[in-house]
N, C-alpha and C. Protein backbone atom coordinates (compact mmCIF):
# COMPACT_ATOMS: atom_id res chain seq x y z
N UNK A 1 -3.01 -13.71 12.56
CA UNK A 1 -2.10 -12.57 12.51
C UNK A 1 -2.55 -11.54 11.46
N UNK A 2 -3.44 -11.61 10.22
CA UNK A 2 -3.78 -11.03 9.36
C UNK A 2 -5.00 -11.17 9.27
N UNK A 3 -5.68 -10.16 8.83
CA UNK A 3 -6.97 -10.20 8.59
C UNK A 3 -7.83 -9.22 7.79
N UNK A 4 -8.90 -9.37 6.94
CA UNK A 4 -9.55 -7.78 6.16
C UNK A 4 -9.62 -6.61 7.06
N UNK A 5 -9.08 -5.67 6.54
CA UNK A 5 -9.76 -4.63 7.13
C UNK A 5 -11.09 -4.18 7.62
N UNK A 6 -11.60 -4.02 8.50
CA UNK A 6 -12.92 -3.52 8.53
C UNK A 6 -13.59 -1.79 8.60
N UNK A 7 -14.78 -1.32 8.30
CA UNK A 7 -14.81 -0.24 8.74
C UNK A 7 -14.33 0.28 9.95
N UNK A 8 -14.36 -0.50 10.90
CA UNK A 8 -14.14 -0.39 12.14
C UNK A 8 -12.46 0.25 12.30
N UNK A 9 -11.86 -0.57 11.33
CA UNK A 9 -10.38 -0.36 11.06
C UNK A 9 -9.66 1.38 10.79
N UNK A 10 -10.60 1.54 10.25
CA UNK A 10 -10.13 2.95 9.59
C UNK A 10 -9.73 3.87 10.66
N UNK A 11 -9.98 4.18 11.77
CA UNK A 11 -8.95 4.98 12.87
C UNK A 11 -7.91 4.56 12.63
N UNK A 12 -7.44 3.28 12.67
CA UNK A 12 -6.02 2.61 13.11
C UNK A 12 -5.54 2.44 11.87
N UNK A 13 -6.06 2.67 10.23
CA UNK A 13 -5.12 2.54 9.31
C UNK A 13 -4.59 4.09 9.07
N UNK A 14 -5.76 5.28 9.45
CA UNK A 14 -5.43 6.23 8.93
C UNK A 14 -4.48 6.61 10.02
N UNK A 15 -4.06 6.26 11.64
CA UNK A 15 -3.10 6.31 12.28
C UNK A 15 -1.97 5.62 11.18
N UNK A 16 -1.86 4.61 11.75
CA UNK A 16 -0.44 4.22 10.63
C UNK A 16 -0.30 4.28 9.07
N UNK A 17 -0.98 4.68 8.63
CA UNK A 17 -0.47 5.93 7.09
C UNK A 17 0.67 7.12 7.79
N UNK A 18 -0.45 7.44 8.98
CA UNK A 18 0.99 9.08 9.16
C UNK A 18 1.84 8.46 10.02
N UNK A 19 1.84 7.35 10.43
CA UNK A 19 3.30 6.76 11.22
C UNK A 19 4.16 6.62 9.79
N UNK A 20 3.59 6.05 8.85
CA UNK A 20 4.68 5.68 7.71
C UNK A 20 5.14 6.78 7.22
N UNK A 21 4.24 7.85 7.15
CA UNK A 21 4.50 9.52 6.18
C UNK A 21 5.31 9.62 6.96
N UNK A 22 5.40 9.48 7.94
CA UNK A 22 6.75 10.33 9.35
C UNK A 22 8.17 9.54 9.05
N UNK A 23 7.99 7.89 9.16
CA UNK A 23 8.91 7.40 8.67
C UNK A 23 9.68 7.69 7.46
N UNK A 24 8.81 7.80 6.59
CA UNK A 24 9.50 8.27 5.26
C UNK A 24 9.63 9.36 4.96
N UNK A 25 9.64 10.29 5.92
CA UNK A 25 10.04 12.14 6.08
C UNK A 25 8.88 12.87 5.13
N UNK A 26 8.06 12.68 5.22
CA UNK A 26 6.94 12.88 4.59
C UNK A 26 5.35 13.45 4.83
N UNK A 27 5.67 13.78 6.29
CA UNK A 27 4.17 13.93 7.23
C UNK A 27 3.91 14.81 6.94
N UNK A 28 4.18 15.81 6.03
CA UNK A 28 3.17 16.73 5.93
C UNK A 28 2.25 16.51 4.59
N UNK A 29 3.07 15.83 3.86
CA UNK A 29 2.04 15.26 2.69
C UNK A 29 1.30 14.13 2.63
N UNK A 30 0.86 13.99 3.88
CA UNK A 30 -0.03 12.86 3.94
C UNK A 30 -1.43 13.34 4.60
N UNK A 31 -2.14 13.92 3.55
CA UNK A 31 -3.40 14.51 3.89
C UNK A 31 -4.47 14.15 4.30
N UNK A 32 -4.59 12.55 3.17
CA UNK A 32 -6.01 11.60 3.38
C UNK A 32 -6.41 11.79 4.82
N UNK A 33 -7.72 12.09 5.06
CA UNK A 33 -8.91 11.93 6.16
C UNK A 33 -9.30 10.21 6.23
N UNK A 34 -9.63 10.22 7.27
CA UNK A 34 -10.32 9.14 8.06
C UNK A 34 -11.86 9.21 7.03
N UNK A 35 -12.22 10.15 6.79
CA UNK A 35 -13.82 10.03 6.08
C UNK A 35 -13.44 9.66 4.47
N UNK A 36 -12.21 10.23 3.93
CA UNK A 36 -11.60 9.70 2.67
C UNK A 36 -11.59 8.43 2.62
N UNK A 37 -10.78 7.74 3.61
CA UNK A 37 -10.32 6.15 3.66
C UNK A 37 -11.22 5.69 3.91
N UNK A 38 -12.44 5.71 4.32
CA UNK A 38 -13.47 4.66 4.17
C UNK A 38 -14.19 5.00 3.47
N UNK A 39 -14.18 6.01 2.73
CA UNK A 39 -14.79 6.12 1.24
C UNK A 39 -13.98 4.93 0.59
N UNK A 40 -12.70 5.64 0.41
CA UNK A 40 -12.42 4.51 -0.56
C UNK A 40 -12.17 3.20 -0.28
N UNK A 41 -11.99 2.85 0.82
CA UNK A 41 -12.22 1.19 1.55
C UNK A 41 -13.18 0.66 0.98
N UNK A 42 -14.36 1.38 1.75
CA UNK A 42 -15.61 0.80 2.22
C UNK A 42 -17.08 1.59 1.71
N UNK A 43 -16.75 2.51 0.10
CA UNK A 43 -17.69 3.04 -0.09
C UNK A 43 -18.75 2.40 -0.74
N UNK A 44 -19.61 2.72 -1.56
CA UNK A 44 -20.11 2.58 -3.00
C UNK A 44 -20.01 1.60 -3.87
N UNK A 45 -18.32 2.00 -4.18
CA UNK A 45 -17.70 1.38 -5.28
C UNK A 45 -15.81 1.56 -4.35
N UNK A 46 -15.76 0.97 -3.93
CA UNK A 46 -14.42 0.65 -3.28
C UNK A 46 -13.30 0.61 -4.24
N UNK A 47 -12.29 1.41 -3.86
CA UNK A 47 -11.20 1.22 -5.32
C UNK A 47 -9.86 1.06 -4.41
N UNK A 48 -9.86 0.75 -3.02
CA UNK A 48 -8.73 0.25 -2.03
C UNK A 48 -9.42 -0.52 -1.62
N UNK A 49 -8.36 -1.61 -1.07
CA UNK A 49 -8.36 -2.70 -0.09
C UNK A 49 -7.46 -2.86 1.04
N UNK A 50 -7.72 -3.19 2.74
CA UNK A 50 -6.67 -2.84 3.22
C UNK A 50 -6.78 -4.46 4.19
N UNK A 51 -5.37 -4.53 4.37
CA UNK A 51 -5.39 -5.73 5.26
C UNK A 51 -4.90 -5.44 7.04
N UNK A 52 -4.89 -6.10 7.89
CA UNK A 52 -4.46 -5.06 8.93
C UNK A 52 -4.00 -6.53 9.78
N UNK A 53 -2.32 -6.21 10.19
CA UNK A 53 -1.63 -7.05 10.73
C UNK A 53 -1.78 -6.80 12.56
N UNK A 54 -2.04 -8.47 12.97
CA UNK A 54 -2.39 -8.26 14.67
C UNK A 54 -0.77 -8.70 15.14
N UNK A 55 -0.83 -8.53 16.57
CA UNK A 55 0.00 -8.99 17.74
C UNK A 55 -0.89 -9.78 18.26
N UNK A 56 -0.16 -10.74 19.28
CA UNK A 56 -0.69 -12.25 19.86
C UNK A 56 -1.85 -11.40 20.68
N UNK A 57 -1.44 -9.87 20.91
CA UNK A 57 -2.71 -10.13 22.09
C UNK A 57 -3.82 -8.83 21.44
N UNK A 58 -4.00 -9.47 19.50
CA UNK A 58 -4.70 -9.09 19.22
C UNK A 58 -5.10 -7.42 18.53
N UNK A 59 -4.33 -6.75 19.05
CA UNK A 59 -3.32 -5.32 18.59
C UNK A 59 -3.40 -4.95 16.97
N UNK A 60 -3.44 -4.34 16.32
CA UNK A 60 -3.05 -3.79 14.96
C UNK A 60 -1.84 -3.42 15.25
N UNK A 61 -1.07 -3.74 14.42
CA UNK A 61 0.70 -3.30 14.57
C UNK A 61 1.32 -3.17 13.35
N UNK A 62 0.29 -3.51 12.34
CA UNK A 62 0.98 -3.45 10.40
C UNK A 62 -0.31 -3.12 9.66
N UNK A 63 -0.19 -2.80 8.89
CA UNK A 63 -1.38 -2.82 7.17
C UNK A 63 -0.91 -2.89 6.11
N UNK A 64 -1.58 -3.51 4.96
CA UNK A 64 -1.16 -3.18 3.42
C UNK A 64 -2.76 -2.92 3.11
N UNK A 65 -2.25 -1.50 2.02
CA UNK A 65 -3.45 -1.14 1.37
C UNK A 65 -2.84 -1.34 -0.05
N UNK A 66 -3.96 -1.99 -0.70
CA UNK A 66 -3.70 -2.29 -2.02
C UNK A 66 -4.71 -1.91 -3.00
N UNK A 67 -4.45 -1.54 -4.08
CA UNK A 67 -5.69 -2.03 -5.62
C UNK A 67 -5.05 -2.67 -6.45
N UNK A 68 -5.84 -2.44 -7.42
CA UNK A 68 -5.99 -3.64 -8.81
C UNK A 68 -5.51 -2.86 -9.32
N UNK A 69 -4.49 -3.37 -10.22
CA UNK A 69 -3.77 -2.61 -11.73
C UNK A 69 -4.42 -4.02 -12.49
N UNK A 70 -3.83 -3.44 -13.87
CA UNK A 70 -3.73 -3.77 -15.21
C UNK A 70 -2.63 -3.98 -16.02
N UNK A 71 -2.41 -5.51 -16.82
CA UNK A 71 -1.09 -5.42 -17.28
C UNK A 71 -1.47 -5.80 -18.78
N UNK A 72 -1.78 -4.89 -19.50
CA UNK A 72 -1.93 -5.28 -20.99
C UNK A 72 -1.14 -6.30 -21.59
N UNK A 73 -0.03 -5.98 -20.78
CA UNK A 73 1.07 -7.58 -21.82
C UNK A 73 0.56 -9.04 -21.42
N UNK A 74 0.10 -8.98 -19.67
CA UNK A 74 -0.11 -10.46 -19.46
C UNK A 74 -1.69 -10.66 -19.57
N UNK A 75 -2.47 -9.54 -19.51
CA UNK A 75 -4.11 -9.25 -19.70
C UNK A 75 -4.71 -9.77 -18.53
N UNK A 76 -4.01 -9.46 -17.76
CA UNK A 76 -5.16 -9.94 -16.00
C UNK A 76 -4.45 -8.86 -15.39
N UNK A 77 -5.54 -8.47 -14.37
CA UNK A 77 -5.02 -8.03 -13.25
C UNK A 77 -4.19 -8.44 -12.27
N UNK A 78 -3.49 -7.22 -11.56
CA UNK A 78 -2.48 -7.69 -10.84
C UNK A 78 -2.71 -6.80 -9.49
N UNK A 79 -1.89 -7.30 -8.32
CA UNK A 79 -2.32 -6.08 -7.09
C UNK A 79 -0.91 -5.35 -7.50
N UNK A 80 -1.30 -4.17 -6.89
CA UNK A 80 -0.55 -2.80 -6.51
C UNK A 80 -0.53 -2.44 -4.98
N UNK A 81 1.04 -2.79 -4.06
CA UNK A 81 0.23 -2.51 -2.62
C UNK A 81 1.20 -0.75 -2.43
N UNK A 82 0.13 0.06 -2.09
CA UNK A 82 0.42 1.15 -2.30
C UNK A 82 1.32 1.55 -0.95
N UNK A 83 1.06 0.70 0.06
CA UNK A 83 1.33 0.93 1.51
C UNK A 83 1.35 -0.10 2.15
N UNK A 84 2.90 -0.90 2.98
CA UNK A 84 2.57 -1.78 3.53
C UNK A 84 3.50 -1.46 5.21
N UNK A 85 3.02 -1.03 5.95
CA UNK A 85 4.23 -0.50 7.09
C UNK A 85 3.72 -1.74 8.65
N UNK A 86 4.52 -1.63 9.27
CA UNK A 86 4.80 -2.28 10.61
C UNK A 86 5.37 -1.72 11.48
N UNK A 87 4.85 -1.13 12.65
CA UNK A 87 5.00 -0.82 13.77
C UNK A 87 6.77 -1.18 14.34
N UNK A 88 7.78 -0.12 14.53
CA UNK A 88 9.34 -0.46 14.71
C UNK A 88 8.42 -1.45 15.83
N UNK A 89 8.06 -1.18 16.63
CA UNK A 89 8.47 -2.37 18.32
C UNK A 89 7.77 -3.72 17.76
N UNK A 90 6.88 -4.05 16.57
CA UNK A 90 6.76 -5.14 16.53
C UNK A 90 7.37 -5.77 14.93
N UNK A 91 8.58 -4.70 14.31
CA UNK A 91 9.38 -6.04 13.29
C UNK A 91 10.14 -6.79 13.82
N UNK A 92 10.18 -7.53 13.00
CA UNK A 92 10.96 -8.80 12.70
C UNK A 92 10.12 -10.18 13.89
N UNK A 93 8.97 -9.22 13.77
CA UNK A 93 8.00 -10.58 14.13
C UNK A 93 7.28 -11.47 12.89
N UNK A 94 7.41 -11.13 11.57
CA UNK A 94 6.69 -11.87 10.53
C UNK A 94 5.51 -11.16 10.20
N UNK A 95 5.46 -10.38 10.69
CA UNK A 95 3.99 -9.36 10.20
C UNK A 95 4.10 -9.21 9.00
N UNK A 96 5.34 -8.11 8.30
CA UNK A 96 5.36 -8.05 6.96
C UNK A 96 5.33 -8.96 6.16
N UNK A 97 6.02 -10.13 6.25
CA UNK A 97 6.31 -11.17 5.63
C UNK A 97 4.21 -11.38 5.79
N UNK A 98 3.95 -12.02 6.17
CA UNK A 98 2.57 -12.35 6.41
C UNK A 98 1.79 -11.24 5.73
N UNK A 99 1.94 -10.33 5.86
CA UNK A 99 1.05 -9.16 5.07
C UNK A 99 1.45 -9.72 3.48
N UNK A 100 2.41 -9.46 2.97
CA UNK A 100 3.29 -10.17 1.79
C UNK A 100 2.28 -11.17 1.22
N UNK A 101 2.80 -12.39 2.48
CA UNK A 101 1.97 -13.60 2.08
C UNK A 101 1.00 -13.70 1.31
N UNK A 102 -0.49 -13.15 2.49
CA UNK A 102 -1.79 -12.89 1.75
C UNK A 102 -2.13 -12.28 0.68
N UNK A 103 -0.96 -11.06 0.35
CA UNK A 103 -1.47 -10.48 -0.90
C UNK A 103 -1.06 -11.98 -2.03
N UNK A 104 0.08 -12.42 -2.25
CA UNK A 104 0.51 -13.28 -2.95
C UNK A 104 -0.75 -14.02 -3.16
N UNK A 105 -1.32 -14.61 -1.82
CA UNK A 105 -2.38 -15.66 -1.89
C UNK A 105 -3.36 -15.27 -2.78
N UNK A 106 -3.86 -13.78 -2.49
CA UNK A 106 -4.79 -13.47 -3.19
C UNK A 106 -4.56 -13.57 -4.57
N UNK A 107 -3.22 -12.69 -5.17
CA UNK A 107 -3.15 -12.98 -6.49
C UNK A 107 -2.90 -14.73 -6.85
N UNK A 108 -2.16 -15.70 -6.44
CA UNK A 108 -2.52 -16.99 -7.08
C UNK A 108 -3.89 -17.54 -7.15
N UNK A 109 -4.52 -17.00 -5.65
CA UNK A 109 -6.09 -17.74 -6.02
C UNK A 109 -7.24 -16.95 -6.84
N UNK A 110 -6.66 -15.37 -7.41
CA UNK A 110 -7.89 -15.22 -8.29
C UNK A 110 -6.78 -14.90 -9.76
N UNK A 111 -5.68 -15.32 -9.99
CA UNK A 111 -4.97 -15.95 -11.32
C UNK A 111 -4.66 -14.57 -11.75
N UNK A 112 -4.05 -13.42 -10.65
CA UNK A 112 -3.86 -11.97 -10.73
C UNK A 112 -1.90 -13.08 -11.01
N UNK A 113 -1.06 -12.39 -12.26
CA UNK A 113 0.11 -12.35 -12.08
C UNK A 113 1.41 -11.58 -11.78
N UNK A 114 0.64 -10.40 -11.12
CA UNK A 114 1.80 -9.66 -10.73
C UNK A 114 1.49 -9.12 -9.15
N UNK A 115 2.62 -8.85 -8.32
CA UNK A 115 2.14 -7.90 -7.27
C UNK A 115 3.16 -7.29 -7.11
N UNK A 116 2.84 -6.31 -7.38
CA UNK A 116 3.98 -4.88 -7.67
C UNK A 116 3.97 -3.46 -6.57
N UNK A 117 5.01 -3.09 -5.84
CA UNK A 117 5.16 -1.78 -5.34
C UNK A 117 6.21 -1.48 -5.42
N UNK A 118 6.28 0.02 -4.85
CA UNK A 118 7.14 0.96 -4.85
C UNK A 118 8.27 0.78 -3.40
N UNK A 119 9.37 1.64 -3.71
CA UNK A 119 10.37 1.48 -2.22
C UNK A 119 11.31 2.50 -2.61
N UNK A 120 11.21 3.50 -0.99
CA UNK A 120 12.52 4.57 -1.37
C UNK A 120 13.52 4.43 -1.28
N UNK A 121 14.77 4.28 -1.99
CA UNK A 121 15.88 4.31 -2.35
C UNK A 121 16.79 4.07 -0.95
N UNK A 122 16.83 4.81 -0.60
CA UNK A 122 17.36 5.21 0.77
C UNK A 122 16.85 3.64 1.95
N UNK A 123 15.56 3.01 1.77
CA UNK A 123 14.84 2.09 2.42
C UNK A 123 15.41 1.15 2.46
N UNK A 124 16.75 0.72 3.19
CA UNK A 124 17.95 -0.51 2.77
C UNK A 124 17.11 -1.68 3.29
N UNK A 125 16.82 -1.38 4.70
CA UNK A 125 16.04 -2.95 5.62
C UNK A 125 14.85 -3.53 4.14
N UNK A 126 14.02 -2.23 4.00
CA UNK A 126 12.86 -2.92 3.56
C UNK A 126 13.26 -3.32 2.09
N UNK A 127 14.58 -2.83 1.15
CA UNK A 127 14.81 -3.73 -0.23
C UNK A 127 15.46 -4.70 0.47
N UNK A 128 16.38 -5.00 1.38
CA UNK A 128 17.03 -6.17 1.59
C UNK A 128 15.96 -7.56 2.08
N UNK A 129 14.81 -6.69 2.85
CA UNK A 129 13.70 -7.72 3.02
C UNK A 129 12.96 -7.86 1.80
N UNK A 130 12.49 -7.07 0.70
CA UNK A 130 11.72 -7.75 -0.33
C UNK A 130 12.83 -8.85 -1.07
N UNK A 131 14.12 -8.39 -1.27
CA UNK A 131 14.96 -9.34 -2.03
C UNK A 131 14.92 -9.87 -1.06
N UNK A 132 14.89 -10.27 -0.16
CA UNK A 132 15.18 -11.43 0.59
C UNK A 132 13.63 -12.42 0.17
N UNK A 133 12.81 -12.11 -0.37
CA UNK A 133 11.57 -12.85 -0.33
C UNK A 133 11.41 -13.74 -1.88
N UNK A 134 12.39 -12.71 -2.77
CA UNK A 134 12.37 -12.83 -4.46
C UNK A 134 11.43 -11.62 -4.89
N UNK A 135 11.25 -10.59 -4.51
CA UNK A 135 11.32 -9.67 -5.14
C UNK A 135 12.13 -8.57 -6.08
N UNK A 136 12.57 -8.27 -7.42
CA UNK A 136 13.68 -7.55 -7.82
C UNK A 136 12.92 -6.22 -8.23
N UNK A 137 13.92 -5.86 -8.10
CA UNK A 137 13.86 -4.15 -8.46
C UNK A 137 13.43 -3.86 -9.93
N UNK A 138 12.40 -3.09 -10.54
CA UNK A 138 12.38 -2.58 -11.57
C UNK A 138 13.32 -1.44 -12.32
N UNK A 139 14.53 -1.20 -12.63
CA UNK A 139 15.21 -0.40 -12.29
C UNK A 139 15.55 0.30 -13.49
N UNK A 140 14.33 -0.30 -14.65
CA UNK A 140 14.84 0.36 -16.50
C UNK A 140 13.70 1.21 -16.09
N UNK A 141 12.87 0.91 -15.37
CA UNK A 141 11.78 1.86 -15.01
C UNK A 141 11.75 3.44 -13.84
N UNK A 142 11.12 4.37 -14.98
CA UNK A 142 11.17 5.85 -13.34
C UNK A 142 10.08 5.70 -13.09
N UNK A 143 9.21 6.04 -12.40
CA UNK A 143 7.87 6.62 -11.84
C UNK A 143 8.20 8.33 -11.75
N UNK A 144 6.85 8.60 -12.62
CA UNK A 144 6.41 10.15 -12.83
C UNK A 144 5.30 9.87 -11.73
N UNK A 145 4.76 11.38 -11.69
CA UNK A 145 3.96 11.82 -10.84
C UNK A 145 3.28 13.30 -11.33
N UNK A 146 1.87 13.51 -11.22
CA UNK A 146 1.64 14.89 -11.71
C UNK A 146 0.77 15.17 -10.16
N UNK A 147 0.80 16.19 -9.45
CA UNK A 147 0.17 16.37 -8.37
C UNK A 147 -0.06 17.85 -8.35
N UNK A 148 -0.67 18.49 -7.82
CA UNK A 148 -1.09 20.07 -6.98
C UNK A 148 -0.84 20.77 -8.44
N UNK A 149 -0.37 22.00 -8.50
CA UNK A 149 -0.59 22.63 -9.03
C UNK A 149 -0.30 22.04 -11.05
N UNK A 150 0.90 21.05 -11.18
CA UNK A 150 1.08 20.74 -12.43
C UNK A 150 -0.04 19.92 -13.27
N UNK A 151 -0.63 19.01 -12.12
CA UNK A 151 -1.86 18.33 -12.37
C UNK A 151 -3.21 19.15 -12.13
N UNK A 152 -3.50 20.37 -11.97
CA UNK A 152 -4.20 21.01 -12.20
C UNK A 152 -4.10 21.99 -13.45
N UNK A 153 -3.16 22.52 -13.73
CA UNK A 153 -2.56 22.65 -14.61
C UNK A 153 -2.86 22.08 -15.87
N UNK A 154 -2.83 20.90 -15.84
CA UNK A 154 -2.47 20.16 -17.08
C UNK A 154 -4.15 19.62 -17.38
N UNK A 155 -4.81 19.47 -16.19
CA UNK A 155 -5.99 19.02 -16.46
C UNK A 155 -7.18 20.13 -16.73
N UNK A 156 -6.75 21.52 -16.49
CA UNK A 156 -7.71 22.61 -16.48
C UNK A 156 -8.71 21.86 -17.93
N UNK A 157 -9.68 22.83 -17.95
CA UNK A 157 -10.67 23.10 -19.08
C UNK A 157 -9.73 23.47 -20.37
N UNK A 158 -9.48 22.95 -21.39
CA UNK A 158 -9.37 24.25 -22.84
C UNK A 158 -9.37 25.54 -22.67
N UNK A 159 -9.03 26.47 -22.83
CA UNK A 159 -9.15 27.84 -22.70
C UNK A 159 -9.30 28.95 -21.51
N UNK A 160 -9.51 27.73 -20.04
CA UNK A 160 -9.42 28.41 -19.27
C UNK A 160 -7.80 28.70 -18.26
């Protein structure tokens, strides 16, 4: 039901990225290219990882794309899954849960202790499904963001 992503993959993840941007009212800010995502998949120096959930007859119908964070307090790495979506006609088949799974696996078998993401507010199914797994909410915590013009902005040259 799960399996690595492959180059081969990248049509069908960068399809369901903008199924999820749409879901989450968001499609117009979901820019990444197909030649982006396998840069960063499958470049050089790879700084994503993506997993890609099947149907019995073999189908892509889910993904989680993840990287590596850093937790200075516990000093190992941990995953970050930046994106984990499932196709409406195939939930509540165990895909997510199974996408879930493997990341977990991965962090117990390389001694990563955290696996941490994000969820919009509004997203009742998908917090009632992470708490349903033992996931809790970080909730002393905000997430900032610097993007387009403030993060250009802020990063210009000195003096220019």
């Amino acid at each position: 039901m799960i399996r690595t992503a492959t180059p081969a993959d990248v049509p069908v993840v960068h399809a369901l990225i903008r199924e999820l941007a749409e879901y989450e009212k968001a499609l117009d800010e979901a820019r990444a290219t197909p030649e982006q995502l396998h840069e960063a998949l499958f470049g050089e120096r790879p700084a994503a990882y993506a997993h890609i959930a099947e149907n019995e007859a073999g189908e892509p119908v889910g993904f989680a794309l993840w990287f590596l964070n850093f937790s200075t307090w516990r000093g190992v790495h941990g995953i970050y899954l930046e994106d984990l979506y499932v196709r409406p006609e195939a939930r509540g088949g165990g895909h997510g849960k199974a996408l879930l799974t493997e990341l977990a696996r991965i962090c117990v078998e390389r001694g990563y202790e955290r696996l941490e993401w994000s969820v919009l507010n509004w997203n009742t199914p998908s917090i009632a499904f992470y708490e349903a797994l033992g996931a809790r909410p970080q909730d002393e915590w905000t997430v900032y963001r610097l993007t387009d013009g403030a993060l250009a902005a802020l990063g210009a040259p000195a003096g220019v």
